[in-house]
Protein backbone atom coordinates (compact mmCIF):
# COMPACT_ATOMS: atom_id res chain seq x y z
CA UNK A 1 112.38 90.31 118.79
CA UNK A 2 110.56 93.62 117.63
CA UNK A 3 106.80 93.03 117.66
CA UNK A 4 105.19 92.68 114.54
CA UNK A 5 103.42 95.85 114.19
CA UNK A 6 107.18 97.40 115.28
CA UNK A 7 108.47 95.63 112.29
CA UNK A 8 105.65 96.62 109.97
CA UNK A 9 106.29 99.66 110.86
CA UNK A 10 109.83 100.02 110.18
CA UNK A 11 109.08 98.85 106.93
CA UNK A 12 106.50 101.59 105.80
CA UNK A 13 108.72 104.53 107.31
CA UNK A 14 111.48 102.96 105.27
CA UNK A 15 109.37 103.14 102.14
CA UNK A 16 108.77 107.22 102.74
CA UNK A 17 112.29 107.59 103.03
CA UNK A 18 113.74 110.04 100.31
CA UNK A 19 115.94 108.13 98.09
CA UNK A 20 118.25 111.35 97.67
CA UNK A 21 120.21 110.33 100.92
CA UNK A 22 123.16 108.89 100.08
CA UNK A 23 125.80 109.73 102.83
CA UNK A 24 127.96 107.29 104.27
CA UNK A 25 130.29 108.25 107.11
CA UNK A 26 133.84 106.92 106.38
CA UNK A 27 135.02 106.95 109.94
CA UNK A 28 137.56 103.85 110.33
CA UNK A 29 137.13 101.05 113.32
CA UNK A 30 140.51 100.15 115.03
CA UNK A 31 140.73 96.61 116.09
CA UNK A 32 139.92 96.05 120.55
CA UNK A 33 143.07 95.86 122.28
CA UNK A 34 143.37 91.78 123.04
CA UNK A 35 142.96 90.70 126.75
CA UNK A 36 143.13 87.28 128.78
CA UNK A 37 139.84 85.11 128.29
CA UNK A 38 137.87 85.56 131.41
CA UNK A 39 135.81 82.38 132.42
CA UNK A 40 133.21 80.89 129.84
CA UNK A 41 134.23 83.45 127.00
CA UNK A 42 136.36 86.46 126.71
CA UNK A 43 138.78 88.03 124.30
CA UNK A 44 142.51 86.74 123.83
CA UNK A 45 145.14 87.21 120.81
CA UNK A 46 143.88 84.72 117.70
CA UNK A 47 146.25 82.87 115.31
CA UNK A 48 146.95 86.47 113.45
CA UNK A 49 148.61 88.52 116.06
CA UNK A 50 146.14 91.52 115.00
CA UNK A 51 143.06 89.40 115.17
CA UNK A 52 141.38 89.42 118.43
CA UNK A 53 139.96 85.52 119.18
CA UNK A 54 136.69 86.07 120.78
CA UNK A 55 135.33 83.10 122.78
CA UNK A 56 131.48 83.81 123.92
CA UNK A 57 130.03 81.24 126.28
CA UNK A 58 126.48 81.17 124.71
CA UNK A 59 126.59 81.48 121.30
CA UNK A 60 128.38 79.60 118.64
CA UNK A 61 130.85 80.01 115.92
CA UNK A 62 131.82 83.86 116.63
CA UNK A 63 135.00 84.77 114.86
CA UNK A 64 136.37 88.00 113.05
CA UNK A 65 136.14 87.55 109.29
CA UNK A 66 139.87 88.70 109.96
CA UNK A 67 140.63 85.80 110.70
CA UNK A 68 140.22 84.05 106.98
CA UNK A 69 143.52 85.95 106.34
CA UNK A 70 144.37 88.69 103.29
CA UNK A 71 144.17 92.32 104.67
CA UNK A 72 140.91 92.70 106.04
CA UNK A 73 141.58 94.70 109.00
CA UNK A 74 140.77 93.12 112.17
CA UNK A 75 137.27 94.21 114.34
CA UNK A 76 135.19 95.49 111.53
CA UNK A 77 132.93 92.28 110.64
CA UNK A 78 132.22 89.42 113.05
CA UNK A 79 129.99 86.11 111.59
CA UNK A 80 128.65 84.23 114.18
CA UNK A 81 125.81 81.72 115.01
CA UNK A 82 122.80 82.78 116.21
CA UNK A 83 123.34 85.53 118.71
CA UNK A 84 119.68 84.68 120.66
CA UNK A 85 121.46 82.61 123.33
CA UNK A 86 123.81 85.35 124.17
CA UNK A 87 124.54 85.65 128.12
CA UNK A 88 124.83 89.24 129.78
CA UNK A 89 128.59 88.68 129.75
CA UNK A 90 128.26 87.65 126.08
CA UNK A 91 126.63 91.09 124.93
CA UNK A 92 128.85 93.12 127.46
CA UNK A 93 131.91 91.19 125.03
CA UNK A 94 130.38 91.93 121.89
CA UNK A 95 128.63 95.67 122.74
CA UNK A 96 131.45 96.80 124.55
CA UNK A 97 134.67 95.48 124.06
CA UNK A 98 134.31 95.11 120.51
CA UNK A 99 131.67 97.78 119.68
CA UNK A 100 129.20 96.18 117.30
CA UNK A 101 126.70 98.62 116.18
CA UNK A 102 124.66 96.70 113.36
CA UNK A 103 123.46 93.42 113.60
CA UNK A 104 122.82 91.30 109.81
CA UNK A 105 119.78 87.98 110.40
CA UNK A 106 120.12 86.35 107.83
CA UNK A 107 117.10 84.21 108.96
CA UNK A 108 113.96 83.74 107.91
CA UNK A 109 111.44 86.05 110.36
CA UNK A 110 109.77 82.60 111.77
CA UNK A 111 113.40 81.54 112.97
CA UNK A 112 113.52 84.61 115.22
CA UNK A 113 113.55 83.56 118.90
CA UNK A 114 110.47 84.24 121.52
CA UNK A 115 112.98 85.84 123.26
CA UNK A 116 115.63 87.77 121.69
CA UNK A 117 117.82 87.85 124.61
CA UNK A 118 120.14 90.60 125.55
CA UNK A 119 122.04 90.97 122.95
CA UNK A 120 119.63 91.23 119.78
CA UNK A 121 117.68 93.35 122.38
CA UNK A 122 119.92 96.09 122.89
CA UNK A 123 119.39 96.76 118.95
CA UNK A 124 115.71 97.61 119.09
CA UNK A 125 115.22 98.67 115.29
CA UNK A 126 114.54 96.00 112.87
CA UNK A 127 114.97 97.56 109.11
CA UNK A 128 114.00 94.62 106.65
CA UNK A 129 114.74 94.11 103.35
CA UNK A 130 111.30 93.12 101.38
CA UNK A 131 111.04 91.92 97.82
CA UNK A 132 107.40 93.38 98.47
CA UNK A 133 106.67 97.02 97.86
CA UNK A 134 102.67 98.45 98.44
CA UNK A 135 101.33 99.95 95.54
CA UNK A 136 103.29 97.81 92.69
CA UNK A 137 100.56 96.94 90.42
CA UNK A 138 100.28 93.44 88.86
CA UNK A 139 99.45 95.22 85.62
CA UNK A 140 102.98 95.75 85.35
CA UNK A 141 103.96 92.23 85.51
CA UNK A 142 101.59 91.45 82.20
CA UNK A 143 103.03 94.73 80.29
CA UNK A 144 106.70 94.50 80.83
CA UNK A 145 106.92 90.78 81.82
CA UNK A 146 108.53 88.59 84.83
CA UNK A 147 112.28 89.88 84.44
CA UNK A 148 111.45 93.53 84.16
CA UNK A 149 108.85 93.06 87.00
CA UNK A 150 111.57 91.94 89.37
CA UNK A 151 113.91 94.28 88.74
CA UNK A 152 111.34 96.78 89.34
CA UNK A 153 110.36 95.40 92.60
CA UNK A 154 114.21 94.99 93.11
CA UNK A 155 114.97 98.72 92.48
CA UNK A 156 112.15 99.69 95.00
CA UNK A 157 113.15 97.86 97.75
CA UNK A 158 116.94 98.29 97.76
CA UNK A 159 115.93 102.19 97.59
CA UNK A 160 113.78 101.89 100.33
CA UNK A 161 116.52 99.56 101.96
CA UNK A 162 119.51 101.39 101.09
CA UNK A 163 118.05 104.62 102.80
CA UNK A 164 117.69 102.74 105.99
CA UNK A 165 121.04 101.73 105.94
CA UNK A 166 122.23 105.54 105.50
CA UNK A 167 119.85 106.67 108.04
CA UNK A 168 120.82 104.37 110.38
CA UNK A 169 124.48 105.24 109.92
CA UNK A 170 124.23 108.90 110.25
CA UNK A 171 122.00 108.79 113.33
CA UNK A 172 124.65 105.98 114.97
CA UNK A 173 121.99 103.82 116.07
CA UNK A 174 121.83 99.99 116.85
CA UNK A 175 120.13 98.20 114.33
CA UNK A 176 119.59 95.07 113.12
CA UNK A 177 119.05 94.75 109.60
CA UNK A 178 116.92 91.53 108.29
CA UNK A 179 117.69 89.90 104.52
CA UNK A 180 116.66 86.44 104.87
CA UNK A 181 118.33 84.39 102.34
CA UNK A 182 115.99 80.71 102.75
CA UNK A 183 112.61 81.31 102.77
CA UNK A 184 110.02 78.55 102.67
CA UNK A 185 108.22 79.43 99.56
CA UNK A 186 111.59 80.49 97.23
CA UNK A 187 113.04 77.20 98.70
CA UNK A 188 110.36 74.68 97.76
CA UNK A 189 109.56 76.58 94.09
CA UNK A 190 113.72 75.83 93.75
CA UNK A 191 113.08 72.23 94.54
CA UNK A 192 110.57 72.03 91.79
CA UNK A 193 112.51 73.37 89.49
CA UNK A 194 114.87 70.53 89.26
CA UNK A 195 112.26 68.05 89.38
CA UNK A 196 112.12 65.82 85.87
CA UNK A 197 109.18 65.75 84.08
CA UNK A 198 107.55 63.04 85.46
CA UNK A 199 108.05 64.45 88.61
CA UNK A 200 106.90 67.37 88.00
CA UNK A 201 103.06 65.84 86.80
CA UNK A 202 103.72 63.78 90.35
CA UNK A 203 104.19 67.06 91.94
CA UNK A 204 100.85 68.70 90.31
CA UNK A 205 98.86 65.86 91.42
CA UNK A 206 100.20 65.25 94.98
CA UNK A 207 99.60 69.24 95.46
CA UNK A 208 95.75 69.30 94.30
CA UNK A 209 95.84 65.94 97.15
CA UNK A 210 97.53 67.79 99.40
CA UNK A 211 94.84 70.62 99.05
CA UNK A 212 91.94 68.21 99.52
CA UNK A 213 92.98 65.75 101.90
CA UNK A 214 96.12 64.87 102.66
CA UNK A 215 99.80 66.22 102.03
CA UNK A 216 101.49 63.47 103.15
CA UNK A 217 102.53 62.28 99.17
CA UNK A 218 103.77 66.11 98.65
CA UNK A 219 106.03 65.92 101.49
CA UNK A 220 107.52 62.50 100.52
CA UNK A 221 108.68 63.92 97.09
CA UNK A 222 109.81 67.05 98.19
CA UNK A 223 111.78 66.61 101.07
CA UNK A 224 113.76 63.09 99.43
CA UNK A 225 114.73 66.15 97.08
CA UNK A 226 115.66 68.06 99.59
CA UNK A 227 117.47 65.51 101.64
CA UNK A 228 119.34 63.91 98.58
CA UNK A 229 120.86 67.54 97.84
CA UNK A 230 122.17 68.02 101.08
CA UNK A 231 124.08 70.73 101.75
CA UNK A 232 124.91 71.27 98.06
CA UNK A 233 121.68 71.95 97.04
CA UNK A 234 120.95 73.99 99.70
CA UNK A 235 123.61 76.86 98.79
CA UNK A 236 123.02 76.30 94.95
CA UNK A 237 119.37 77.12 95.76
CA UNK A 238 120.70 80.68 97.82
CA UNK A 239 122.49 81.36 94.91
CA UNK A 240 120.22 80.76 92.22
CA UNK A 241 117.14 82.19 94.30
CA UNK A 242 118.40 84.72 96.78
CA UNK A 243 120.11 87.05 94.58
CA UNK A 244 118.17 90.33 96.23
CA UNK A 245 118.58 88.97 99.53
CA UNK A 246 122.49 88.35 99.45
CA UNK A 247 122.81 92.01 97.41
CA UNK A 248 120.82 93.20 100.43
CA UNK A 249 123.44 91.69 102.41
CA UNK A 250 126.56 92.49 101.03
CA UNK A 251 125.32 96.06 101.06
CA UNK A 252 124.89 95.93 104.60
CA UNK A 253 128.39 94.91 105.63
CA UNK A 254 129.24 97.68 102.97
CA UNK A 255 127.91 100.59 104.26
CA UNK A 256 127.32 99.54 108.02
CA UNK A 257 131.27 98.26 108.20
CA UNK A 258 132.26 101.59 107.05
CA UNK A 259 130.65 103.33 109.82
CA UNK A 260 131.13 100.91 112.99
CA UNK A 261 131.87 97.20 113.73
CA UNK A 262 129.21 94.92 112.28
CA UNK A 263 127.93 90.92 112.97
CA UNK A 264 126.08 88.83 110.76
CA UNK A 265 124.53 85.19 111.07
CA UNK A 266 121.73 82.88 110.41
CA UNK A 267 121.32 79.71 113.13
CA UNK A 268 124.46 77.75 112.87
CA UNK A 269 126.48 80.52 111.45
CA UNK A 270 127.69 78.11 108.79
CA UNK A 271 125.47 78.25 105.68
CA UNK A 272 123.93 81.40 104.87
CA UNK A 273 126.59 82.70 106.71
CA UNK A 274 128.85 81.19 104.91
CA UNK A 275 127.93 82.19 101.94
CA UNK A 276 127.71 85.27 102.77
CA UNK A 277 130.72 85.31 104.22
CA UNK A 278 132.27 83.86 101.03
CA UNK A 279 131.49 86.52 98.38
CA UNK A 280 132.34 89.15 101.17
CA UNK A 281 135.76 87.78 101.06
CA UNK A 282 135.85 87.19 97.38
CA UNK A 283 135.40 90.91 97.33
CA UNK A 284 138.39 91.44 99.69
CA UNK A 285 140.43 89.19 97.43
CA UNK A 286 140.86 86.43 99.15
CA UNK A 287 141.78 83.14 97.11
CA UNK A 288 139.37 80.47 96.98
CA UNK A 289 141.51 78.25 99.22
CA UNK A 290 141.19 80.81 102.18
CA UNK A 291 137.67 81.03 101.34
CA UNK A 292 137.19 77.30 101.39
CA UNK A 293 138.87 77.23 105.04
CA UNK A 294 137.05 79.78 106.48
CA UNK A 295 133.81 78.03 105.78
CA UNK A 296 135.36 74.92 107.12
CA UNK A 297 136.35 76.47 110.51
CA UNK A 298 132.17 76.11 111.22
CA UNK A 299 133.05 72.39 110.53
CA UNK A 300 132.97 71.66 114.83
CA UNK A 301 130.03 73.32 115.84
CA UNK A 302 127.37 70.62 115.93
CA UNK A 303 124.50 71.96 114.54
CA UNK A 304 122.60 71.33 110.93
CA UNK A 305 121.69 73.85 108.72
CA UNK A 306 118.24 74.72 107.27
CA UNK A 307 117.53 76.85 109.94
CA UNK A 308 114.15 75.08 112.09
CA UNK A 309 111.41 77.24 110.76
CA UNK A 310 108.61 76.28 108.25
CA UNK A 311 111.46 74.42 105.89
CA UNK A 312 111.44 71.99 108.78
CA UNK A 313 108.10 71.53 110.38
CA UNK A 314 106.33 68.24 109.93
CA UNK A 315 109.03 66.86 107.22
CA UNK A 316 111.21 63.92 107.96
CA UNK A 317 114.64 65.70 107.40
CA UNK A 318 117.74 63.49 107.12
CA UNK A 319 119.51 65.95 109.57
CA UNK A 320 122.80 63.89 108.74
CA UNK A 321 123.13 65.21 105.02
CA UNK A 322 123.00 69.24 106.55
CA UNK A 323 125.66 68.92 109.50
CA UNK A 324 129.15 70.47 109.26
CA UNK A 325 130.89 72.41 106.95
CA UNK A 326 133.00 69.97 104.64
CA UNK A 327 135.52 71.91 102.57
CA UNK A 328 134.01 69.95 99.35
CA UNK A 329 130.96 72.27 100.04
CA UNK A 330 132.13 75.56 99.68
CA UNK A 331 134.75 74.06 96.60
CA UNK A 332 131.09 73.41 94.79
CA UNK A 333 129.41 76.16 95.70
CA UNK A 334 132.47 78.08 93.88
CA UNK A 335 132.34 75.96 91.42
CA UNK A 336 128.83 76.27 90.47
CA UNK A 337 128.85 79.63 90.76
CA UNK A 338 131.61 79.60 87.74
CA UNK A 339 129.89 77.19 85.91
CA UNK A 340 126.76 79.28 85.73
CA UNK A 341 128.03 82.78 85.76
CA UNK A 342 131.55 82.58 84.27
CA UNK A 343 133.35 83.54 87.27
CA UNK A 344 132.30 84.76 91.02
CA UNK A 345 132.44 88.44 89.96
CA UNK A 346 130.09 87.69 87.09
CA UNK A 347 127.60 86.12 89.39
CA UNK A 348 127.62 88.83 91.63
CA UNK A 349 127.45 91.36 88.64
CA UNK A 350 124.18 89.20 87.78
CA UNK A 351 122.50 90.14 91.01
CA UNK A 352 123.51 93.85 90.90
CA UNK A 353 125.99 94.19 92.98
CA UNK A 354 128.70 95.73 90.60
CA UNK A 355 132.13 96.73 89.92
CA UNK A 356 131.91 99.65 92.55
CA UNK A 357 129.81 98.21 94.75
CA UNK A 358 132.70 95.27 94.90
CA UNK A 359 135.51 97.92 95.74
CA UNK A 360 133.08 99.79 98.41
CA UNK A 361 132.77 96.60 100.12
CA UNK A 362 136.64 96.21 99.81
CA UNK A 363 137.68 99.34 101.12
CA UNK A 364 135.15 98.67 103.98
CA UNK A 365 137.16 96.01 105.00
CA UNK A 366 140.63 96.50 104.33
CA UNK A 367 143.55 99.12 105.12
């Protein structure tokens, strides 16, 4: 991983970036020529006899979004698991053979490994996406309010973003783009949210003990929350609190898909990938069905979501209500989405990510 002050920055030359570049090179990605799986991982001809089936030997859950079906063409996005395990031969696959330029962590920054390995570290340049931007003044917030506010900070930071993204595409470099979608603080504040009442005065009180002397009362009533939601209430919080983060995202694959093969991930690949995944798809017009199957292909790979950073530490997580990727999942996640926001498109119109920016990311994909 990029050292913090690398990071930091990254972040402030991002902010002096002029926000009149707005280039995007259109050059089109053919899909690798399939060949036979060498020992432990390798590349062979998937289930579509376009799609290339790529089987890495120390990382998780790597497919072609391809594969999901519709007319996404094949070798332009790749979800996978956590790329930090990667072997030598495992980057030579996925640098070489296949060409990925941009990386997409969907992680929070205290889930990045020690050690990036050699894959993440042959993409040196972390360009974040940050709700955060110096020199906002609170001020604002009591003139114009909480909603205006955000969309201020929101307008700042994709600018700054969004220029990063062009930058990085014009000067052909490997990056890795950060938009973590489950952070500790926006997941917790969700939690409370759909506490009752009663639990809410609980809440209050077990806090100001928590800040004394003891948290242990806190914890209790947060994470039974957290582990009676399961994996439902995991993606409804993404989608009711990550809005910035997953248009950060979607711009990502976008642009960077455009230009030059492109991965994305979390831990397990399954989750935040998944959802990602999901409304990238939606935008290619895939039916909810394929969508639904695609997110159930993670179903084998063993691991549980939330990630292992500060969501984790110290709790008593019921790791058995976060493993696999059950089809009923994704079928509520869609369904919620509906429920809340008339229709997929409608929720995605609701974090800014529009009309056009729908048939950019389509046209990024597909023939």
């Amino acid at each position: 991983m990029a050292s913090t002050s690398a990071t930091s920055a990254s972040r402030a030359a991002l902010r002096s970036s002029p926000s009149s570049r707005r280039r995007r090179d259109a050059a089109r990605v053919a899909a690798p020529p399939p060949r036979a799986a060498a020992k432990g991982g390798g590349l062979e001809t998937g289930a579509r006899d376009d799609v290339v089936s790529v089987s890495l030997e120390s990382v998780l859950n790597f497919r072609d979004l391809a594969s999901a079906g519709g007319s996404i063409a094949p070798g332009r996005v790749f979800r996978t698991a956590t790329p930090g395990n990667a072997s030598e031969a495992d980057a030579a696959i996925v640098l070489n053979d296949l060409g990925v330029k941009r990386l997409l962590d969907l992680r929070s920054e205290d889930e990045f490994e020690a050690d990036p390995g050699p894959l993440q570290s042959a993409f040196p340049e972390i360009i974040s996406f940050t709700r955060n931007v110096d020199g906002v003044d609170d001020p604002l917030l009591r003139k114009y309010g909480k909603e205006a506010y955000d969309a201020y900070l929101r307008r700042q930071s994709d600018a700054a973003f969004l220029d990063g993204i062009d930058d990085a595409t014009r000067a052909g470099a490997l990056v890795r783009y950060h938009a973590p979608l489950l952070e500790y603080e926006r997941y917790y504040l969700a939690i409370y949210d759909r506490l009752t009442a009663v639990e809410k005065v609980k809440a209050a009180v077990f806090t100001a003990q928590a800040f004394l002397y003891d948290d242990t009362n806190q914890k209790e009533l947060f994470v039974g929350k957290v582990n009676a939601g399961g994996l439902p209430l995991l993606n409804e919080v993404m989608v009711d609190g990550s809005g910035p983060e997953i248009r950060a995202a979607l711009k990502v694959i976008a642009k960077s898909t455009a230009a030059a093969p492109t991965a994305f991930y979390c831990k397990a690949g399954k989750d935040r990938t998944g959802l990602v995944a999901a409304l990238t798809l939606h935008c290619a017009g895939l039916s909810e069905d394929e969508i639904t199957e695609d997110y159930h292909k993670s179903e084998g790979t063993g691991k549980a979501a939330l990630g292992g950073g500060r969501i984790e530490r110290g709790v008593n997580i019921d790791y058995s209500r976060f493993y696999g990727s059950p089809k009923a999942v994704m079928e509520g996640v869609l369904a919620y989405v509906k429920t809340n926001h008339g229709s997929v498109d409608g929720y995605l119109d609701s974090i800014g990510f529009d009309a056009s920016d729908r048939e950019a990311l389509r046209e990024a994909l597909c023939d």
